[in-house]
N, C-alpha and C. Protein backbone atom coordinates (compact mmCIF):
# COMPACT_ATOMS: atom_id res chain seq x y z
N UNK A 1 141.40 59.20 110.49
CA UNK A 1 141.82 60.42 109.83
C UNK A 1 140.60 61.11 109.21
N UNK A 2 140.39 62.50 109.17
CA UNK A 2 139.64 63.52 108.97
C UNK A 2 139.59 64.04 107.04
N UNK A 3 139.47 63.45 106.35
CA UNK A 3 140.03 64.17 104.97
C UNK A 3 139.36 65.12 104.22
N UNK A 4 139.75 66.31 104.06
CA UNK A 4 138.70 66.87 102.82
C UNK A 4 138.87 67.28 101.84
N UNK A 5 137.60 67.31 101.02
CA UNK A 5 137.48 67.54 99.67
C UNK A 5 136.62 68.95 99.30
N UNK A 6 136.90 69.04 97.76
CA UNK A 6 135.97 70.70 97.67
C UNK A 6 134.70 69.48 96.91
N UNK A 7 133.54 70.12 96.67
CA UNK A 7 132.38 69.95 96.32
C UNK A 7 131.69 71.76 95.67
N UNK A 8 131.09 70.98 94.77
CA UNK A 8 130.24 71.96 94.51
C UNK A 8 128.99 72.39 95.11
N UNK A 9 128.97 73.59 95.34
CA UNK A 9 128.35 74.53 96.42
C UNK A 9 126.66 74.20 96.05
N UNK A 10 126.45 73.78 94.74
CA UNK A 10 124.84 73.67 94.40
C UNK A 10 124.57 72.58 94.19
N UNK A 11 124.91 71.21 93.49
CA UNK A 11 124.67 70.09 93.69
C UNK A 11 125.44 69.22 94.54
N UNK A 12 126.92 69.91 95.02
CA UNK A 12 127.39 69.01 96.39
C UNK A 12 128.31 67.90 95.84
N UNK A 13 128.34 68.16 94.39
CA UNK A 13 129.45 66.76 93.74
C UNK A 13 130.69 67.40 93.54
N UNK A 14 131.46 66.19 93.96
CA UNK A 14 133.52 66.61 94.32
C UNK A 14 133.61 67.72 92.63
N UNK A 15 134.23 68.48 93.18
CA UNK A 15 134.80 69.67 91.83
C UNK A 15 136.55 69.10 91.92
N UNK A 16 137.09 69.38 90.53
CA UNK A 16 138.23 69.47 90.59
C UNK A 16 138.97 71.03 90.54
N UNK A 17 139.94 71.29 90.39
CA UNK A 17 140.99 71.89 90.14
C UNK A 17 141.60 72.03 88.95
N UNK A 18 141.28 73.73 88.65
CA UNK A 18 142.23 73.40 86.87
C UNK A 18 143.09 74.46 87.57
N UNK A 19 143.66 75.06 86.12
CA UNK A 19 144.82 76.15 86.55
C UNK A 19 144.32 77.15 87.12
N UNK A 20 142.89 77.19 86.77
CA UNK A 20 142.45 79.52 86.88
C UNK A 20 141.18 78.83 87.92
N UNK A 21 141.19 77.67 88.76
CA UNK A 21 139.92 77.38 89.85
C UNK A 21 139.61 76.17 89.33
N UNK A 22 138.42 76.03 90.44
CA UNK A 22 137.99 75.04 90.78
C UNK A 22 136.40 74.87 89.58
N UNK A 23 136.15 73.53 89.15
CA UNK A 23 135.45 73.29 88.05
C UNK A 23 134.06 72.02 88.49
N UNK A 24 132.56 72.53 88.48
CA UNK A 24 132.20 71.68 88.58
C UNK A 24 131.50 71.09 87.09
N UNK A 25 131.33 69.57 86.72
CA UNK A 25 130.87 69.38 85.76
C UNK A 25 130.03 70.16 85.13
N UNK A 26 128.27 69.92 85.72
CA UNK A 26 127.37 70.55 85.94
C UNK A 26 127.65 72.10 85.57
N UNK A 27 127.81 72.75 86.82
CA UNK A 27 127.56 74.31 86.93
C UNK A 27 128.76 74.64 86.84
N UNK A 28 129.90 74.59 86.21
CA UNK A 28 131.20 75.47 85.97
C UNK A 28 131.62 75.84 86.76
N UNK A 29 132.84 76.88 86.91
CA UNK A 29 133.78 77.57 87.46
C UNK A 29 133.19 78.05 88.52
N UNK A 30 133.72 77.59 89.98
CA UNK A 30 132.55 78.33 91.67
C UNK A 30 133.94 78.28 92.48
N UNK A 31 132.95 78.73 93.28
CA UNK A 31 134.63 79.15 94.57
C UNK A 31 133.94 77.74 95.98
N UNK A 32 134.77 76.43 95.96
CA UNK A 32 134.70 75.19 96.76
C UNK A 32 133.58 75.67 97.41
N UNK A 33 132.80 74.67 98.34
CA UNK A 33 132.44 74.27 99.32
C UNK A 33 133.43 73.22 99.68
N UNK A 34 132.96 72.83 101.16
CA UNK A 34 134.02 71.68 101.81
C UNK A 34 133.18 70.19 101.99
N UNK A 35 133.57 69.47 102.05
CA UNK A 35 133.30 67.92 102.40
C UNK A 35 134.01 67.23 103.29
N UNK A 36 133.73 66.31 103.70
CA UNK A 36 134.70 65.42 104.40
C UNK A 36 134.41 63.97 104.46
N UNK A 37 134.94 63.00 105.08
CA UNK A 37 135.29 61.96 105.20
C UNK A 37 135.76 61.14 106.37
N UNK A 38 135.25 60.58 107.47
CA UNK A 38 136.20 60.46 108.45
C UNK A 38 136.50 58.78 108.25
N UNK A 39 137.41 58.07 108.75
CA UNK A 39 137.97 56.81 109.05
C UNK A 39 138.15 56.05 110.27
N UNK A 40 137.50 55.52 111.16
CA UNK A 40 137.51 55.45 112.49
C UNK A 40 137.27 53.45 112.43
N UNK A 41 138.01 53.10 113.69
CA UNK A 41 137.76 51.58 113.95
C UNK A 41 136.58 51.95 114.99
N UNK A 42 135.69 50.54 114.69
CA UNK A 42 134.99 50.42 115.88
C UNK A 42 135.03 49.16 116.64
N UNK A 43 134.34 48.81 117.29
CA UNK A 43 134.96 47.46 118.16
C UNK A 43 133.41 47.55 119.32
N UNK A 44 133.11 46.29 119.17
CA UNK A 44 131.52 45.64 119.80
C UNK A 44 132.20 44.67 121.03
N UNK A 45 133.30 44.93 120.97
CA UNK A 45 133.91 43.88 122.50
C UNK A 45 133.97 42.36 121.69
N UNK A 46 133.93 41.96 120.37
CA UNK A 46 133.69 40.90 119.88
C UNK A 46 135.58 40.71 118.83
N UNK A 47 135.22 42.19 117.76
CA UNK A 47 136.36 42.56 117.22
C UNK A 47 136.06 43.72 116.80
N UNK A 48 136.74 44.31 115.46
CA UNK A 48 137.04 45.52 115.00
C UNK A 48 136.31 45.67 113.94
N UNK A 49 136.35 46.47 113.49
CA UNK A 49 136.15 47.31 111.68
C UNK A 49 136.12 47.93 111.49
N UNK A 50 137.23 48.49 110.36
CA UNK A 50 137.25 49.96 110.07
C UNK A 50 136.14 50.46 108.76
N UNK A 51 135.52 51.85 110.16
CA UNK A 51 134.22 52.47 109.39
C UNK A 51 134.36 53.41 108.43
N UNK A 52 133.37 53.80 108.07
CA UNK A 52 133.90 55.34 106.97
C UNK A 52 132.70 56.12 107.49
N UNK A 53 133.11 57.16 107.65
CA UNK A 53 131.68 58.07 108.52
C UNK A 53 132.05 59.50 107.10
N UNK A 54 130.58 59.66 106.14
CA UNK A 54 130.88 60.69 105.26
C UNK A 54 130.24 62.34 106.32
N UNK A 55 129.99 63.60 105.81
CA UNK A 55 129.97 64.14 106.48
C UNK A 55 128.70 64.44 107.25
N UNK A 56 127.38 64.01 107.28
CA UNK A 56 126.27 64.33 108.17
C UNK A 56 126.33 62.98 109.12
N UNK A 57 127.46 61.95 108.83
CA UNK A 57 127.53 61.23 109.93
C UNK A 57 128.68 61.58 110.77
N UNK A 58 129.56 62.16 110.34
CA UNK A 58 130.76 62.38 111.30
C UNK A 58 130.07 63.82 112.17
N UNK A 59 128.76 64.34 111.67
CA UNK A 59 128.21 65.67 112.21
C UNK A 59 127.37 64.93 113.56
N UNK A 60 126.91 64.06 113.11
CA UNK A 60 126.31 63.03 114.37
C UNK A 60 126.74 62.94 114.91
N UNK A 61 128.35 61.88 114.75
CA UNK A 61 129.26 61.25 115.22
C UNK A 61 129.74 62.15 116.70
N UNK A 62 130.25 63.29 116.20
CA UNK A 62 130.59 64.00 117.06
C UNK A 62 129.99 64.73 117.80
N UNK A 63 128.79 65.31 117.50
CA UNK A 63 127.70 65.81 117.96
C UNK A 63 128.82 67.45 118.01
N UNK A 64 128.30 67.63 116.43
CA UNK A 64 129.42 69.23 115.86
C UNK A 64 128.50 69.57 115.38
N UNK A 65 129.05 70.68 114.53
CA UNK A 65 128.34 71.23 113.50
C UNK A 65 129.38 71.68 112.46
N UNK A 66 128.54 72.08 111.29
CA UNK A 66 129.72 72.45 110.02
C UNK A 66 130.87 73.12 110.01
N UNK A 67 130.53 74.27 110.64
CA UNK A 67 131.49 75.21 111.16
C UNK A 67 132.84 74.59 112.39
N UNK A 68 132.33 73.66 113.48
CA UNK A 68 133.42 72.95 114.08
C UNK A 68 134.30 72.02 113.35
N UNK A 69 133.76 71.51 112.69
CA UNK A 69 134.41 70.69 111.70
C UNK A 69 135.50 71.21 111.19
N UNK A 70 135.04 71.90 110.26
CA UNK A 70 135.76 72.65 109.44
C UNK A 70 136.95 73.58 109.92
N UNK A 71 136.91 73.88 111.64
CA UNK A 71 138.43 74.07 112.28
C UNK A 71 139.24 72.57 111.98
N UNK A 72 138.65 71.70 111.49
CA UNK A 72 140.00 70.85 111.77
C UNK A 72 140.58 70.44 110.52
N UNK A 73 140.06 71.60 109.54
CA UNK A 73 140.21 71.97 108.14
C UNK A 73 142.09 72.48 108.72
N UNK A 74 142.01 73.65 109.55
CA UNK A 74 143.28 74.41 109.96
C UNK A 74 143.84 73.51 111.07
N UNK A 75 143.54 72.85 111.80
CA UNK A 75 143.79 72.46 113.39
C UNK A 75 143.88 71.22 113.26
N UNK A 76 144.41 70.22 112.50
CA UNK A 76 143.94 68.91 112.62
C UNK A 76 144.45 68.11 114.20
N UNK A 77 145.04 68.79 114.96
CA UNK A 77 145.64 68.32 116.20
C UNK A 77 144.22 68.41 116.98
N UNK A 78 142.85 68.86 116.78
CA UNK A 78 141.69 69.33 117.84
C UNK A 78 141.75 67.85 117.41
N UNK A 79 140.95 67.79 116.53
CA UNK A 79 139.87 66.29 116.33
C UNK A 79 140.33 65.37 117.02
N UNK A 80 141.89 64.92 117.70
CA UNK A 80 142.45 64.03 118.79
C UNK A 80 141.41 64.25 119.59
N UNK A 81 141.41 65.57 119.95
CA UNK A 81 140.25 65.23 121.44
C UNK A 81 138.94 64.78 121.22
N UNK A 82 138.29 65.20 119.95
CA UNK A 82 136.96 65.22 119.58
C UNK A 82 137.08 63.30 119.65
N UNK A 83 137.91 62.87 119.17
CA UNK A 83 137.83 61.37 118.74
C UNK A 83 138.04 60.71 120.32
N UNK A 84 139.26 61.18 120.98
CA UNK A 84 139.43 60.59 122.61
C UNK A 84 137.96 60.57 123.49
N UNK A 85 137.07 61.45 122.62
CA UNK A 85 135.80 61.93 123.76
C UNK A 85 134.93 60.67 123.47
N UNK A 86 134.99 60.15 122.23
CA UNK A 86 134.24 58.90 121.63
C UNK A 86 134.60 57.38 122.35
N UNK A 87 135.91 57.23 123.21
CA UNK A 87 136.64 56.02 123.64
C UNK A 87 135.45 55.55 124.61
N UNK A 88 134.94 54.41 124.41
CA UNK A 88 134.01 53.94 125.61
C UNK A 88 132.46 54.18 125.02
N UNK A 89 132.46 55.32 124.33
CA UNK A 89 130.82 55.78 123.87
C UNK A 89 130.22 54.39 123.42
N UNK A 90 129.11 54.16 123.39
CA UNK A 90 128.20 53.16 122.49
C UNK A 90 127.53 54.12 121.97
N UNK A 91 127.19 53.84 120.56
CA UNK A 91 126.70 54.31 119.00
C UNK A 91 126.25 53.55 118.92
N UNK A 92 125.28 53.70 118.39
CA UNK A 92 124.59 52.55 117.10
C UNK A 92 124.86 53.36 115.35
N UNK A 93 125.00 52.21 114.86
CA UNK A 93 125.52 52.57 113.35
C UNK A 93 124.69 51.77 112.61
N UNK A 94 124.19 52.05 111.61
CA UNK A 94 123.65 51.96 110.04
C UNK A 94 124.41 51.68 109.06
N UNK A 95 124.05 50.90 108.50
CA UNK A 95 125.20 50.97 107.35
C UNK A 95 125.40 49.43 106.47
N UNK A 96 126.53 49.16 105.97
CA UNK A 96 126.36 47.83 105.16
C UNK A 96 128.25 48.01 105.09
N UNK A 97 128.72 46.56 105.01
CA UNK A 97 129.74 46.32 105.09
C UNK A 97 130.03 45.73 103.69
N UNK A 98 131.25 46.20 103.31
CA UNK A 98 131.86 45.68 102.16
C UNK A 98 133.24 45.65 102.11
N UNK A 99 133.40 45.29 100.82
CA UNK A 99 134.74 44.01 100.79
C UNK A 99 135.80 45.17 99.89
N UNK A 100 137.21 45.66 100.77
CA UNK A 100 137.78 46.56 100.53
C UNK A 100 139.15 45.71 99.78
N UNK A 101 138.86 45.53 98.20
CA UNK A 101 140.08 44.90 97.34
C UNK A 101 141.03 45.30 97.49
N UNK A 102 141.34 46.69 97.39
CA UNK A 102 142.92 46.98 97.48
C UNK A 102 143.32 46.82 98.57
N UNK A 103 142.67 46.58 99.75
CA UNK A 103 143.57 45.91 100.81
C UNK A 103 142.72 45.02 101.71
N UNK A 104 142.01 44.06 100.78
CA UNK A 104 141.57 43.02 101.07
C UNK A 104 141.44 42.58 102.85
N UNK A 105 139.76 43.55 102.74
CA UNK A 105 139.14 43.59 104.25
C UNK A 105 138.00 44.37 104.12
N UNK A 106 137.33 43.68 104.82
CA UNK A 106 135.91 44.15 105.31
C UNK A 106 136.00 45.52 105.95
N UNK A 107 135.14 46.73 104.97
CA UNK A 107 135.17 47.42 106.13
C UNK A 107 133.26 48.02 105.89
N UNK A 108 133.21 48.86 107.02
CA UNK A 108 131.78 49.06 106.94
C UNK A 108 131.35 50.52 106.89
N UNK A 109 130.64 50.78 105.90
CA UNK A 109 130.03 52.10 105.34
C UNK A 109 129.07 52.50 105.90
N UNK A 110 129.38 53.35 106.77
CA UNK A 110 127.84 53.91 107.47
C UNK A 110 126.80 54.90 106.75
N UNK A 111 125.76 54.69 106.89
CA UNK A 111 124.37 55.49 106.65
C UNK A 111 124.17 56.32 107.59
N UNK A 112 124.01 55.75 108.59
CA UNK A 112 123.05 56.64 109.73
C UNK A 112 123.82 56.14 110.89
N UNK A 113 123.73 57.22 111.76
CA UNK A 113 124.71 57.35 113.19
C UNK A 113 123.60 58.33 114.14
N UNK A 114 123.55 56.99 115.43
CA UNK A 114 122.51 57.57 116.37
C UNK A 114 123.66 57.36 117.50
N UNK A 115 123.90 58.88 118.28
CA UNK A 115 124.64 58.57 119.01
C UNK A 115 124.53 58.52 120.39
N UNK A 116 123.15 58.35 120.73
CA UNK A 116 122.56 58.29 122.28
C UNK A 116 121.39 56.95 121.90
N UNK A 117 121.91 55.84 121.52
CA UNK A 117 120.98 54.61 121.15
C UNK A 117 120.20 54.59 122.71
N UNK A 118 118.92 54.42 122.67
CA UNK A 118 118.29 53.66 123.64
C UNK A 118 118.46 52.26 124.14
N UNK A 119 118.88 51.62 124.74
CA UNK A 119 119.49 50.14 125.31
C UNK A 119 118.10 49.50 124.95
N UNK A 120 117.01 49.62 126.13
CA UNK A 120 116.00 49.26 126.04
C UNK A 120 114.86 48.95 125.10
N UNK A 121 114.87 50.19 124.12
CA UNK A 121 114.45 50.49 122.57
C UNK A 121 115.21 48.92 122.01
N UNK A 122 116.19 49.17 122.23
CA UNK A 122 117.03 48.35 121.32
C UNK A 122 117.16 47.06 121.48
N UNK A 123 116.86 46.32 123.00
CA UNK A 123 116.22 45.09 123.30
C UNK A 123 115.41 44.41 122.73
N UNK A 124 113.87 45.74 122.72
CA UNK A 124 112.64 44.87 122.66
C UNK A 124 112.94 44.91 120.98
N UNK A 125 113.33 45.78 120.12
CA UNK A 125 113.76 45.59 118.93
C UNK A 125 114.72 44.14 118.20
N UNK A 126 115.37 43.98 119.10
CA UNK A 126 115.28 42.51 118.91
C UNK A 126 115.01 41.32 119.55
N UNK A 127 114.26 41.67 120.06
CA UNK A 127 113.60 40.56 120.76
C UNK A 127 112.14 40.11 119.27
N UNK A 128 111.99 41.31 118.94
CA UNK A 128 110.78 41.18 117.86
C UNK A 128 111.52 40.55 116.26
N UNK A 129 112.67 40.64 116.57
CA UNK A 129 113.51 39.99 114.77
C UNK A 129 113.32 38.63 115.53
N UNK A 130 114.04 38.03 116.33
CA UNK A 130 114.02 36.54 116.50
C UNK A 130 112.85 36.06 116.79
């Protein structure tokens, strides 16, 4: 799932909602920017884990831009395809896995999303850790 949030337009931190607009700590009363969030399983042919891709990785992810995205602000029925186009892809992902209490499971937080990994690159790369 695709979720978004408003952010403030100059430092980029979640704003809330009062009665007369939207409020950032910082810099006061602004008219949103958007954010997002995506939620996706991945699977290494071994098992699963569900990732969290924030938004310059789901911009990777998909190989979009801000503006595409943000149709699925109105359209949330597109991103089906955007996500069906990913079935089979190999990614390489960044990131660190942690331990999700309220529903007790590992899931993994990505950093960085390269979505045309080099195989070969990625061999001799570990061939040099072991």
């Amino acid at each position: 799932d695709l979720r978004f949030f408003e952010v403030c337009s100059n430092c980029n931190k979640r704003i809330r909602q009062r009665d007369d607009g939207f409020y950032c700590e910082e810099h006061g009363k602004m008219d949103p920017s958007y954010s997002w969030v995506l939620n996706l399983f991945i699977d290494d042919g071994s098992n699963n884990i569900r990732a969290v891709f924030f938004k310059n990785q789901v911009i990777n992810l998909l190989k979009m831009n801000e503006e595409q995205i943000l149709q699925f602000k109105e359209n949330p029925a597109g991103l089906e395809e955007a996500k069906n186009k990913l079935l089979g892809e190999i990614v390489k992902l960044t990131g660190r896995a942690v331990k999700n209490k309220m529903v007790d499971r590992l899931e993994f937080m990505t950093q960085m999303v390269d979505p045309n990994p080099n195989p070969e690159e990625e061999l001799k790369r570990l061939e040099n850790v072991s």
